[in-house]
Protein backbone atom coordinates (compact mmCIF):
# COMPACT_ATOMS: atom_id res chain seq x y z
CA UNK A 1 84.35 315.56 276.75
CA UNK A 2 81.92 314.57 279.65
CA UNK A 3 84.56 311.69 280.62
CA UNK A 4 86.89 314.11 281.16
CA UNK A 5 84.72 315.53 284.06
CA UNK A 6 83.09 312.18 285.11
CA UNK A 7 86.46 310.82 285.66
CA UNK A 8 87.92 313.78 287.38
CA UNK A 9 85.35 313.83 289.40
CA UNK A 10 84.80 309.79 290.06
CA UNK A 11 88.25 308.06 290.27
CA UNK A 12 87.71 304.96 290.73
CA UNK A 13 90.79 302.35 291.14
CA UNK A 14 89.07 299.69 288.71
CA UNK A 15 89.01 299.56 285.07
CA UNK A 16 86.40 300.86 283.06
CA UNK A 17 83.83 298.33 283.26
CA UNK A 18 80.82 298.18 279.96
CA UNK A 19 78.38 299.69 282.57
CA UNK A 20 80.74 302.39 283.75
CA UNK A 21 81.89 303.41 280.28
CA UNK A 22 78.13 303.87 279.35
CA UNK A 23 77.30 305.88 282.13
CA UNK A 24 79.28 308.99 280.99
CA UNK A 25 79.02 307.75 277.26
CA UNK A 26 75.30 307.70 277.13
């Protein structure tokens, strides 16, 4: 549920990359 917000909030134009996915995953 935090990637809701951490996306919402960061919207980036690139894909998920592994170090962005573990950011809000972690």
């Amino acid at each position: 549920m935090q990637l809701r917000l951490w996306e919402s909030r960061v919207p980036y134009p690139e894909p998920l990359t592994p170090i962005q996915v573990r950011g809000p995953r972690s």
